[in-house]
N, C-alpha and C. Protein backbone atom coordinates (compact mmCIF):
# COMPACT_ATOMS: atom_id res chain seq x y z
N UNK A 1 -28.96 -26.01 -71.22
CA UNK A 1 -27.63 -26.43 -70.83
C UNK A 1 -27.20 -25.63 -69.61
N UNK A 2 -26.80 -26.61 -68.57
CA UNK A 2 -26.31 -25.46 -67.44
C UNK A 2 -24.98 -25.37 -67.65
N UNK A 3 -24.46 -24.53 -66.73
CA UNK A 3 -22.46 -24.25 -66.84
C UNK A 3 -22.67 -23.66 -65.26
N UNK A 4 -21.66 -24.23 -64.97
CA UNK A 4 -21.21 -23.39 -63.54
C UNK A 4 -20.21 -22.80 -63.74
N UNK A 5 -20.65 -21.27 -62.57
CA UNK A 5 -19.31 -20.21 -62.69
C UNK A 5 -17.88 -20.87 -62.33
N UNK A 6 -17.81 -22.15 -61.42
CA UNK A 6 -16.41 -21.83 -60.92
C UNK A 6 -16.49 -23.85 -60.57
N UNK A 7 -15.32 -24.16 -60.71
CA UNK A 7 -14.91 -25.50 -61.07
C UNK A 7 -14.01 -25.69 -59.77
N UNK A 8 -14.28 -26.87 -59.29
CA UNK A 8 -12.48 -27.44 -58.39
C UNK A 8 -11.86 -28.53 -59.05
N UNK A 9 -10.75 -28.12 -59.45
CA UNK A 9 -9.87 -29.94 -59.67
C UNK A 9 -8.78 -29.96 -58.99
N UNK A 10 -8.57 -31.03 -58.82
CA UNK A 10 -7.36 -31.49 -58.09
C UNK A 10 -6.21 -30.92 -58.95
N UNK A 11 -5.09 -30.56 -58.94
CA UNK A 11 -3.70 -30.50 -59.66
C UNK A 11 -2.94 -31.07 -59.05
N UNK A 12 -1.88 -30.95 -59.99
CA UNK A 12 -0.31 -31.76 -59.49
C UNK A 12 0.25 -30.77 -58.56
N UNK A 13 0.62 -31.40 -57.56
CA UNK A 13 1.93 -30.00 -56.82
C UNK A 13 1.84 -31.05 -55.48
N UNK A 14 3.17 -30.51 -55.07
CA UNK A 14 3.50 -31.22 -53.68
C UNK A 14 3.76 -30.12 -52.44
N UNK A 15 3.08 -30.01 -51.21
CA UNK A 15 3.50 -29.04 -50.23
C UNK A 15 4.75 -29.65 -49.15
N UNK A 16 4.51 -28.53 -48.27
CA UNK A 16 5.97 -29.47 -47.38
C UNK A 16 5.82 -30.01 -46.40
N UNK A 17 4.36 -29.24 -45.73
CA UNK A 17 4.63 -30.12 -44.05
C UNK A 17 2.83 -30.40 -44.62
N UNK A 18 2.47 -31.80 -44.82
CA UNK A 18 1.79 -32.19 -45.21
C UNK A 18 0.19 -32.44 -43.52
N UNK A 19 0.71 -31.91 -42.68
CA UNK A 19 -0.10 -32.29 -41.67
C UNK A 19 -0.72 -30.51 -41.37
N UNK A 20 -0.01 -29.71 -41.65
CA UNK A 20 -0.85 -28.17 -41.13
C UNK A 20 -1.32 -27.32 -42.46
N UNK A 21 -0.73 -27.55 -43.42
CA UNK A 21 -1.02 -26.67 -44.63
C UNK A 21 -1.74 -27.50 -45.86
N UNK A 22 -2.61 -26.50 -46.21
CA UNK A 22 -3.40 -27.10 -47.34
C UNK A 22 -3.22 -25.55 -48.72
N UNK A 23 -3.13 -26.03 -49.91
CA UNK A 23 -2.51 -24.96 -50.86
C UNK A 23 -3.60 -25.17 -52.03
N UNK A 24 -3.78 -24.15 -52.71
CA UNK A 24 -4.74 -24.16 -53.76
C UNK A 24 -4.44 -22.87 -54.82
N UNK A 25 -5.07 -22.68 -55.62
CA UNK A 25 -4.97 -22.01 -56.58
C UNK A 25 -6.24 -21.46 -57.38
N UNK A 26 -6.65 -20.64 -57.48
CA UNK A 26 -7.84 -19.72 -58.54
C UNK A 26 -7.49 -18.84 -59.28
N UNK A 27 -7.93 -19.25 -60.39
CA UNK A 27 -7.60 -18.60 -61.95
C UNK A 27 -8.81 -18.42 -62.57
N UNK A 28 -9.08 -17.69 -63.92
CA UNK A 28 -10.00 -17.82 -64.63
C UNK A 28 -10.21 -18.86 -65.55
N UNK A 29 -11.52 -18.47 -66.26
CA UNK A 29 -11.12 -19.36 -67.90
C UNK A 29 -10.29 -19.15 -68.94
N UNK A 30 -9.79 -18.52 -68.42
CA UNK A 30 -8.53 -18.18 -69.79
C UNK A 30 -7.25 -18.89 -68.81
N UNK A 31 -6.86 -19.04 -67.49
CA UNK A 31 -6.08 -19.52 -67.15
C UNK A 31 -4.69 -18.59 -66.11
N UNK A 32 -5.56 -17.36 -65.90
CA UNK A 32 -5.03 -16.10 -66.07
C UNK A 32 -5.13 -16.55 -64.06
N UNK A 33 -4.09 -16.01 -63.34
CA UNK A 33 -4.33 -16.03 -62.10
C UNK A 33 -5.37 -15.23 -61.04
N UNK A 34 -6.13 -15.60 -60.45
CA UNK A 34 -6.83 -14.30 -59.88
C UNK A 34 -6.13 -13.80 -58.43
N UNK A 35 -5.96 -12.70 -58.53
CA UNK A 35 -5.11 -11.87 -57.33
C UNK A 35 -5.31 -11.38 -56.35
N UNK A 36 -5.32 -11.38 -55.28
CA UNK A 36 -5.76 -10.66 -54.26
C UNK A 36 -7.09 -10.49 -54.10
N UNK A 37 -7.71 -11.99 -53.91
CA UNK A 37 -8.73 -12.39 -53.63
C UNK A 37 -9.01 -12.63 -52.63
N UNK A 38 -9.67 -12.29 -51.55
CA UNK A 38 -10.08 -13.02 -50.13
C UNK A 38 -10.96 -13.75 -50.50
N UNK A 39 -10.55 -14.77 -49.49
CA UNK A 39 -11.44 -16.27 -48.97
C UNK A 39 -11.67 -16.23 -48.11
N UNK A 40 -12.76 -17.01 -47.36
CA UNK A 40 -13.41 -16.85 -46.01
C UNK A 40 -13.50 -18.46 -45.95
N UNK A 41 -12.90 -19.34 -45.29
CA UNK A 41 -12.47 -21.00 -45.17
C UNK A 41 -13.62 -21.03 -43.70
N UNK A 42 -14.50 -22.17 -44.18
CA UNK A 42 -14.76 -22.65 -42.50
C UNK A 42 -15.29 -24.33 -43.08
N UNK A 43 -14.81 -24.41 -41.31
CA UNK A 43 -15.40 -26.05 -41.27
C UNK A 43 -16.40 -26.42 -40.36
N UNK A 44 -16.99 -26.88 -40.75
CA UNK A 44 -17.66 -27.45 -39.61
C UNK A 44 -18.79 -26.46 -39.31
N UNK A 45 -19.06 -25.45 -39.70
CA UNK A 45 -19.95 -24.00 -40.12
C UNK A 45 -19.30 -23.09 -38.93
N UNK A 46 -18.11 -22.98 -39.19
CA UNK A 46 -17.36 -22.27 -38.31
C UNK A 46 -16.16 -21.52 -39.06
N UNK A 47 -15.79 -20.31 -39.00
CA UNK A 47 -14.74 -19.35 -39.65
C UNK A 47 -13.40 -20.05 -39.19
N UNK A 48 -12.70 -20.81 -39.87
CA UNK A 48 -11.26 -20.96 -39.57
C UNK A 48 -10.60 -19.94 -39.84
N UNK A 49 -10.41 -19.36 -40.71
CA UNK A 49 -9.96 -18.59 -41.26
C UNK A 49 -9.61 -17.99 -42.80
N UNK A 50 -9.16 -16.45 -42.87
CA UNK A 50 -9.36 -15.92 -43.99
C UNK A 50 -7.99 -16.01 -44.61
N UNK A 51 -7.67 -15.75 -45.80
CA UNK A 51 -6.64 -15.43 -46.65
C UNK A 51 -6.75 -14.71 -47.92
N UNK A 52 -5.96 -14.36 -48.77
CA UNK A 52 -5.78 -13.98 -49.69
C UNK A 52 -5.28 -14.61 -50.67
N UNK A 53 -5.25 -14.28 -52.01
CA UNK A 53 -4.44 -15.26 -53.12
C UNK A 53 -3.93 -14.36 -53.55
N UNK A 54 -2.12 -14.82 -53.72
CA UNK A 54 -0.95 -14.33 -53.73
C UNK A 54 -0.91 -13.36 -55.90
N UNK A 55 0.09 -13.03 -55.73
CA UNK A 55 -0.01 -12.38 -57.39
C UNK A 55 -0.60 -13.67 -58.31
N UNK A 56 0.07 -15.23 -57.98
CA UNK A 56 0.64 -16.14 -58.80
C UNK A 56 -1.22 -16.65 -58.88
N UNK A 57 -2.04 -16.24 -58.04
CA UNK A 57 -3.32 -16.93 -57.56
C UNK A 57 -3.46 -17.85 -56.23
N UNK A 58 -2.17 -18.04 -55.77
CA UNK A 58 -2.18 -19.30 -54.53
C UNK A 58 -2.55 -18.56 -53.23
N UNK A 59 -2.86 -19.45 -53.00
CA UNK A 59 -3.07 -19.46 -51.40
C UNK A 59 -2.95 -20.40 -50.50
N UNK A 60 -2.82 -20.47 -49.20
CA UNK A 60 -2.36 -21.84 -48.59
C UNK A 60 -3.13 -21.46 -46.94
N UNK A 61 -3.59 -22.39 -46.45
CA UNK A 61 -4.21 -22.64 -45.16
C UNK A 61 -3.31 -23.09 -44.03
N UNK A 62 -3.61 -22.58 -43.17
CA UNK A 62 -2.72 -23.20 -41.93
C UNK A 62 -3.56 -24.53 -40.89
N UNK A 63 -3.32 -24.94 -40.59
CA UNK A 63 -4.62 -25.44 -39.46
C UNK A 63 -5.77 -26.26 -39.69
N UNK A 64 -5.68 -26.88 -41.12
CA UNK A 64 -7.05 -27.08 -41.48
C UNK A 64 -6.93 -28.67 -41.42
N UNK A 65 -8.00 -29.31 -41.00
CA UNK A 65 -7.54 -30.97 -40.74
C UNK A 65 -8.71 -31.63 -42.10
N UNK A 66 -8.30 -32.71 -42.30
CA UNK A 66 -9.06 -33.67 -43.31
C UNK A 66 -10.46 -33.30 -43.48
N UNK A 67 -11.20 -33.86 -43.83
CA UNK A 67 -12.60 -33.25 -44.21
C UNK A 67 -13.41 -31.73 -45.14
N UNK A 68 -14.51 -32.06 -45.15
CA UNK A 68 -14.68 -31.03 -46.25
C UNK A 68 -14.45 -29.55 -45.35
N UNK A 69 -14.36 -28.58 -46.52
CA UNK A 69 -14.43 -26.95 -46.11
C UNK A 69 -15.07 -26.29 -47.08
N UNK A 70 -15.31 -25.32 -46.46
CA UNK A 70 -16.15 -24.60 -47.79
C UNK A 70 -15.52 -23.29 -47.72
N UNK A 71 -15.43 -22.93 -48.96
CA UNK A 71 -14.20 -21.83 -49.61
C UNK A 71 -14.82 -20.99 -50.34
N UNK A 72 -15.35 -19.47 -49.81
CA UNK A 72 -15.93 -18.44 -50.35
C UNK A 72 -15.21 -17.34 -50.33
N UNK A 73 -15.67 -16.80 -51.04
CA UNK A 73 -14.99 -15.33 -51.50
C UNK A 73 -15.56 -14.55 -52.87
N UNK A 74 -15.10 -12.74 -53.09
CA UNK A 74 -15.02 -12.50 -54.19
C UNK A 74 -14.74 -11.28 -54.35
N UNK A 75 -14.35 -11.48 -56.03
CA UNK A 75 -13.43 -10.32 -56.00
C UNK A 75 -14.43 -9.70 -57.47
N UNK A 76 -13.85 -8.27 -57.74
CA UNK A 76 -14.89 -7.60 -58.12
C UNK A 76 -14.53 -7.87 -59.71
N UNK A 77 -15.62 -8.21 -60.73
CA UNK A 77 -14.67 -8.56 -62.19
C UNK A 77 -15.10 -10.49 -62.38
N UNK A 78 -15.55 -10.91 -61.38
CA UNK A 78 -15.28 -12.27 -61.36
C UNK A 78 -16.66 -12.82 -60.57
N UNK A 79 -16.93 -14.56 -61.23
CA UNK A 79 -17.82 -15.01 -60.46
C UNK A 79 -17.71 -15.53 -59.38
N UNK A 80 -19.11 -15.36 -58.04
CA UNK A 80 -18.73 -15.28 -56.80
C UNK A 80 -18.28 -16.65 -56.45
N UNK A 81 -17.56 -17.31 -55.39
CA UNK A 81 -16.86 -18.45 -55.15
C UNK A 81 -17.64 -18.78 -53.72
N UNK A 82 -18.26 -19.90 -53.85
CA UNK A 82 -18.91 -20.79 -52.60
C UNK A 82 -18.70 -21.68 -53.06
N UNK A 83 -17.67 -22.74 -52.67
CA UNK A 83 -17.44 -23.85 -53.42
C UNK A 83 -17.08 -24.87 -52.05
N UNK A 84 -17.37 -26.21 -51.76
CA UNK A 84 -17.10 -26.96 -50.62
C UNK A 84 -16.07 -27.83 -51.62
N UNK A 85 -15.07 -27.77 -50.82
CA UNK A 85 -13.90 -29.15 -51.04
C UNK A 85 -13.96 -29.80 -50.32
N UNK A 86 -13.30 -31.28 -50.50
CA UNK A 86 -13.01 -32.34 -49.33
C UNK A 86 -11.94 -32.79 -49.43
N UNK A 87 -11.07 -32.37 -48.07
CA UNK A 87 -9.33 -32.37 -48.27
C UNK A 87 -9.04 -34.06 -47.73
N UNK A 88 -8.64 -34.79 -48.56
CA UNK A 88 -8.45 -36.18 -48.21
C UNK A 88 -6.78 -36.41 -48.15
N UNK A 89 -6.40 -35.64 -49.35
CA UNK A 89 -4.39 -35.60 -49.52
C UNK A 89 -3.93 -33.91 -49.64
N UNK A 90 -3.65 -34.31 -48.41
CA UNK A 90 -2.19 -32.52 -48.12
C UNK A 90 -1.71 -32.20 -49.20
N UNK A 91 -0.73 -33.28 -50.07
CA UNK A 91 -0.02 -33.09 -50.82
C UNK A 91 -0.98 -32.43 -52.29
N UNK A 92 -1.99 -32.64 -52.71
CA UNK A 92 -2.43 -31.84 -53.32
C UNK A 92 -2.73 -30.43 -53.61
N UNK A 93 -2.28 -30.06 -54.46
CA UNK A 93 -2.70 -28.33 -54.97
C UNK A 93 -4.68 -28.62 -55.33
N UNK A 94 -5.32 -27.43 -54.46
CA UNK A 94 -6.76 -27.76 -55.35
C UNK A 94 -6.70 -26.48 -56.40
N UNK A 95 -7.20 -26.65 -57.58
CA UNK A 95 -7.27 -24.96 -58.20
C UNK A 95 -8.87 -25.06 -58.36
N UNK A 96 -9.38 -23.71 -58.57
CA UNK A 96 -10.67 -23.39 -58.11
C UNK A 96 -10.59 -22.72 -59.47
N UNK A 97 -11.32 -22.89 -60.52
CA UNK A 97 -11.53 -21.71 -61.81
C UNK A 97 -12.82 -20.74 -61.30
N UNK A 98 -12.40 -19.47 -61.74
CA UNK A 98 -13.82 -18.78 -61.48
C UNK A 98 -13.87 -17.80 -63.40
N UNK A 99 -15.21 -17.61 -63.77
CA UNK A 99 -15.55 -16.88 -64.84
C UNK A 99 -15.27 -15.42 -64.38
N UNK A 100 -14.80 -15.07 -65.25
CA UNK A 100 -14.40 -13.46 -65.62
C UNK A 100 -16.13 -12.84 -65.58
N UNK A 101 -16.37 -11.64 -65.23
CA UNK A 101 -17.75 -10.68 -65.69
C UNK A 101 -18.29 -11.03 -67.28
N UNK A 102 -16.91 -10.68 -67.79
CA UNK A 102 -16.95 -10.28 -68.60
C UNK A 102 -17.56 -11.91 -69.96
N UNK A 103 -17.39 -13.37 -69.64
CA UNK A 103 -17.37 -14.08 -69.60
C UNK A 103 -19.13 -14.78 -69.45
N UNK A 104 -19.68 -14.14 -68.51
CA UNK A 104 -20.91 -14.31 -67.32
C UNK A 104 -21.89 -13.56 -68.55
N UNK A 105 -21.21 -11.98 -69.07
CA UNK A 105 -22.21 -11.20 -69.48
C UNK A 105 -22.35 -11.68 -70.88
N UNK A 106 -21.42 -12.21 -71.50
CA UNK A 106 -21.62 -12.97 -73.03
C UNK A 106 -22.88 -13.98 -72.79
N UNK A 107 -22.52 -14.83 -71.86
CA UNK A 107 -23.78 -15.98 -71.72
C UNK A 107 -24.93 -15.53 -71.85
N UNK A 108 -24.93 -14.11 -70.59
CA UNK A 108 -26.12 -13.51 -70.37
C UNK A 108 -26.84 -13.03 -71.59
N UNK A 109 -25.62 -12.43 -72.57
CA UNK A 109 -26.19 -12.35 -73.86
C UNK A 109 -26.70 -12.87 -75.07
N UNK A 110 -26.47 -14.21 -74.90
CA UNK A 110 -26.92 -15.42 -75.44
C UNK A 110 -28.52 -15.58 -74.72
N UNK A 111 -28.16 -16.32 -73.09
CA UNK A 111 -29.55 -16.32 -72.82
C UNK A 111 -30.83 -15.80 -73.12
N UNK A 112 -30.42 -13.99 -73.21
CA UNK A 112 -31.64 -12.92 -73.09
C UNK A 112 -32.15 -13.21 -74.85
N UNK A 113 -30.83 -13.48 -75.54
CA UNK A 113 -31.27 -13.24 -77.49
C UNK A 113 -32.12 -14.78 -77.41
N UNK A 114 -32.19 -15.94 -76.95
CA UNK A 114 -33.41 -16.71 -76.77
C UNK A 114 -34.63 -16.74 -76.46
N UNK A 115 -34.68 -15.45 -75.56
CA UNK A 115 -35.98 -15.50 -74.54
C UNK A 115 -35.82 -16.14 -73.15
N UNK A 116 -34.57 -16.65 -72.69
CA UNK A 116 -34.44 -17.40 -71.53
C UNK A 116 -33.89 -16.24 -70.75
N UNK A 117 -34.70 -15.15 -70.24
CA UNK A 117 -34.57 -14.47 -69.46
C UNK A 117 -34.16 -14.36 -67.74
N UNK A 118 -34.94 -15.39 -67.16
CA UNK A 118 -34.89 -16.07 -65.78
C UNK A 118 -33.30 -16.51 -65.78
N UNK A 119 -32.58 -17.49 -66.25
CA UNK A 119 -31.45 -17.83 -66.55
C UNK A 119 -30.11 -16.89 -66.89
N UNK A 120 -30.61 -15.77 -67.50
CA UNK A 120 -29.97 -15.21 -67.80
C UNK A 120 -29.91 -14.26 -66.69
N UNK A 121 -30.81 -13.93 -65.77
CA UNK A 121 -30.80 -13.26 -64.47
C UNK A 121 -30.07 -13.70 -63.20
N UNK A 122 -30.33 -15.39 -63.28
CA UNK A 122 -29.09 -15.88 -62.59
C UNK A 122 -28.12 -15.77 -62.48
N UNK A 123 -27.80 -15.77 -63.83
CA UNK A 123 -25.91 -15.74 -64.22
C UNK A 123 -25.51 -14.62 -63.79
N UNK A 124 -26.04 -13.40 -63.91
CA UNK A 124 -25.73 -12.28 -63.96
C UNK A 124 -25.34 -11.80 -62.58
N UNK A 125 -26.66 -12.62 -62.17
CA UNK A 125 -26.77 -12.66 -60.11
C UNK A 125 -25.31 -12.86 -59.18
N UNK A 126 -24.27 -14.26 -60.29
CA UNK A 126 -23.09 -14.79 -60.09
C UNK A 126 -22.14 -13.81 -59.87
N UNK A 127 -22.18 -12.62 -60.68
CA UNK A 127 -21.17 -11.92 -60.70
C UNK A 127 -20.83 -10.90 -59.64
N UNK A 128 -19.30 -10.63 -58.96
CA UNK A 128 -19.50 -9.77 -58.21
C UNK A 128 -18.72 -8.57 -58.44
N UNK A 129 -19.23 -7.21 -57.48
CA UNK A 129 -18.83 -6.12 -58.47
C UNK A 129 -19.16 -5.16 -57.28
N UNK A 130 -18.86 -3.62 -57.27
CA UNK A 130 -18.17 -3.47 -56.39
C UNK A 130 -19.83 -1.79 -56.50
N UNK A 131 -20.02 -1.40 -55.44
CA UNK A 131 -21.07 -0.09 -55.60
C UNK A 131 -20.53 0.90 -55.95
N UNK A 132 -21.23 1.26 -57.14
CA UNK A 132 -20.55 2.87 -57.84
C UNK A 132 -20.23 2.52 -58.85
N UNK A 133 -19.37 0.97 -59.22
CA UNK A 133 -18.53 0.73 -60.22
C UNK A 133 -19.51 0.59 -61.33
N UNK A 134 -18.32 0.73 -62.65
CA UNK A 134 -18.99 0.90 -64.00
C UNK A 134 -19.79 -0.56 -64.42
N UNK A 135 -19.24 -2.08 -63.77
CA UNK A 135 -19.40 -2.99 -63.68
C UNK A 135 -20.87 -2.97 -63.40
N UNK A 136 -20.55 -2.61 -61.83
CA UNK A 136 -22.07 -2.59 -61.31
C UNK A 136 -23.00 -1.87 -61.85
N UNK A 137 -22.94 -0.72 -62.53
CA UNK A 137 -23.92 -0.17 -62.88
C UNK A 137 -24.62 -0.82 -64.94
N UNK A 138 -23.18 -1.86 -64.95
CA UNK A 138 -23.83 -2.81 -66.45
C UNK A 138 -24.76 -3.71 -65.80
N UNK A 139 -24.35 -3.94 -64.76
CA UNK A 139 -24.81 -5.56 -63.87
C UNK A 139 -26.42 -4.75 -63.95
N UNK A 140 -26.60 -3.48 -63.35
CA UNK A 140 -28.14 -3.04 -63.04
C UNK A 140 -28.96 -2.68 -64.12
N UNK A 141 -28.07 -2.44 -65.22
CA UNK A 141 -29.22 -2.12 -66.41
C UNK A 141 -29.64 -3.81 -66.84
N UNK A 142 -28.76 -4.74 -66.97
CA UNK A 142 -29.18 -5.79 -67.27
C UNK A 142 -30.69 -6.60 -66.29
N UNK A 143 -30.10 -6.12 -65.23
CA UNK A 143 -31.25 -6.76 -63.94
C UNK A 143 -32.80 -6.20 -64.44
N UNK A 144 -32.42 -4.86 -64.56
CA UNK A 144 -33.76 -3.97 -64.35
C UNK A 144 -34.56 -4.34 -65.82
N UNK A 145 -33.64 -4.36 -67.30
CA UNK A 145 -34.35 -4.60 -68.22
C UNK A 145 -35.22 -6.23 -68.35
N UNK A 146 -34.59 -7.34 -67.46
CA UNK A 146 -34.75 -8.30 -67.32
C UNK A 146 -35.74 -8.19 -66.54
N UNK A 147 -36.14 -7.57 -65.33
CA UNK A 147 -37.44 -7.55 -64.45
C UNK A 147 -38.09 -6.91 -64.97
N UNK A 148 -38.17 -6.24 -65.73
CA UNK A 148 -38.78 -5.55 -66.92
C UNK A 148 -39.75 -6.61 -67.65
N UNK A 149 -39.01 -7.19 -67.84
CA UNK A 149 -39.79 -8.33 -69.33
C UNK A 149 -39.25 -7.49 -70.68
N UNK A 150 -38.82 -6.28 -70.65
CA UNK A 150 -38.58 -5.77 -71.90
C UNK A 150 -37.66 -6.21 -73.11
N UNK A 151 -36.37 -7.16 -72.38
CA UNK A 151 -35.66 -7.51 -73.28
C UNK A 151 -34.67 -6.55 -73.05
N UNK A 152 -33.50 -6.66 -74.25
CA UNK A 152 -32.36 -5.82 -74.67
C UNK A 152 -32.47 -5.49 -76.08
N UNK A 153 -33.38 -6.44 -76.80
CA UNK A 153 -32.79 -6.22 -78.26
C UNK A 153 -34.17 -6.28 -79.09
N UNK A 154 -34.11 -5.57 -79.73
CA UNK A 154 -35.17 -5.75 -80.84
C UNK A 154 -35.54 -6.82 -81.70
N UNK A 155 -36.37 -7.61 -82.08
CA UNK A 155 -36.49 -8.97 -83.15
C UNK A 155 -35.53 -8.36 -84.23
N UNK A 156 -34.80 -7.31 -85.01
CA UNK A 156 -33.59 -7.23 -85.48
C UNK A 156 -32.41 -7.51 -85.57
N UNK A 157 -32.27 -7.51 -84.53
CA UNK A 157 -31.12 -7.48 -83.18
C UNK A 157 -30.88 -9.03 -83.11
N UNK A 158 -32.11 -10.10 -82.72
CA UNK A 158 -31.67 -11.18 -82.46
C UNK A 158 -31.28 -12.48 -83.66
């Protein structure tokens, strides 16, 4: 079964000047806003420009005309965001869900108690996290036991 880290849907919401601004929103799976996130927006394989998402999760574009964009970023705690939209109506809010770490590493823990190790290296791959951090240094024992072949858990365990 696959799952992807991070979802786009359209939502309800109306903006105001429907010809320069485009508005969106990223939250988790729980629904929780994500904050002070940079995005890196380009079109056309070109940097329009960057922003941030506000306390509430929003963010809004200046400048951006019809057609697709692709909307990356990430913040540390959360899965990484490369996601292409295609802006057809202004008036739309897009919200972007992204998985929590914490979210990523349950799966991972499912995967590895199967034997689907490779998969479970992916997911893990998703997550981003910051050098030094306590995060990062779960993220590396998982990697290393996984290139390992060793596993995490004993036939007890699973």
């Amino acid at each position: 079964m696959l799952l992807i880290s991070f979802s786009t849907v359209s939502c309800a919401g109306k903006i105001k000047n429907e010809n320069i601004l485009f508005t969106g929103y990223v939250f988790d799976e729980a629904n929780r806003p994500v904050s002070e996130m940079e995005l890196h927006i380009k079109q056309n394989g070109h940097l329009l420009q960057k922003t941030v998402t506000n306390q509430s999760g929003v963010f809004s574009l200046k400048s951006v005309s019809r057609g697709k964009i692709r909307v990356s970023g990430e913040k540390e705690g959360y899965s990484k965001l490369d996601e292409e939209i295609e802006i057809r109506d202004f008036s739309k809010v897009f919200c972007i869900q992204l998985r929590s770490a914490d979210s990523v590493l349950d799966e991972a823990d499912r995967l590895i108690k199967s034997g689907n190790y490779r998969e479970a290296l992916n997911r893990i791959s998703e997550i981003s996290s910051c050098e030094g951090s306590v995060l990062n240094e779960c993220i590396s024992f998982y990697k290393n036991k996984i290139k390992e072949g060793e596993g995490l858990w004993s036939d007890s365990e699973k």
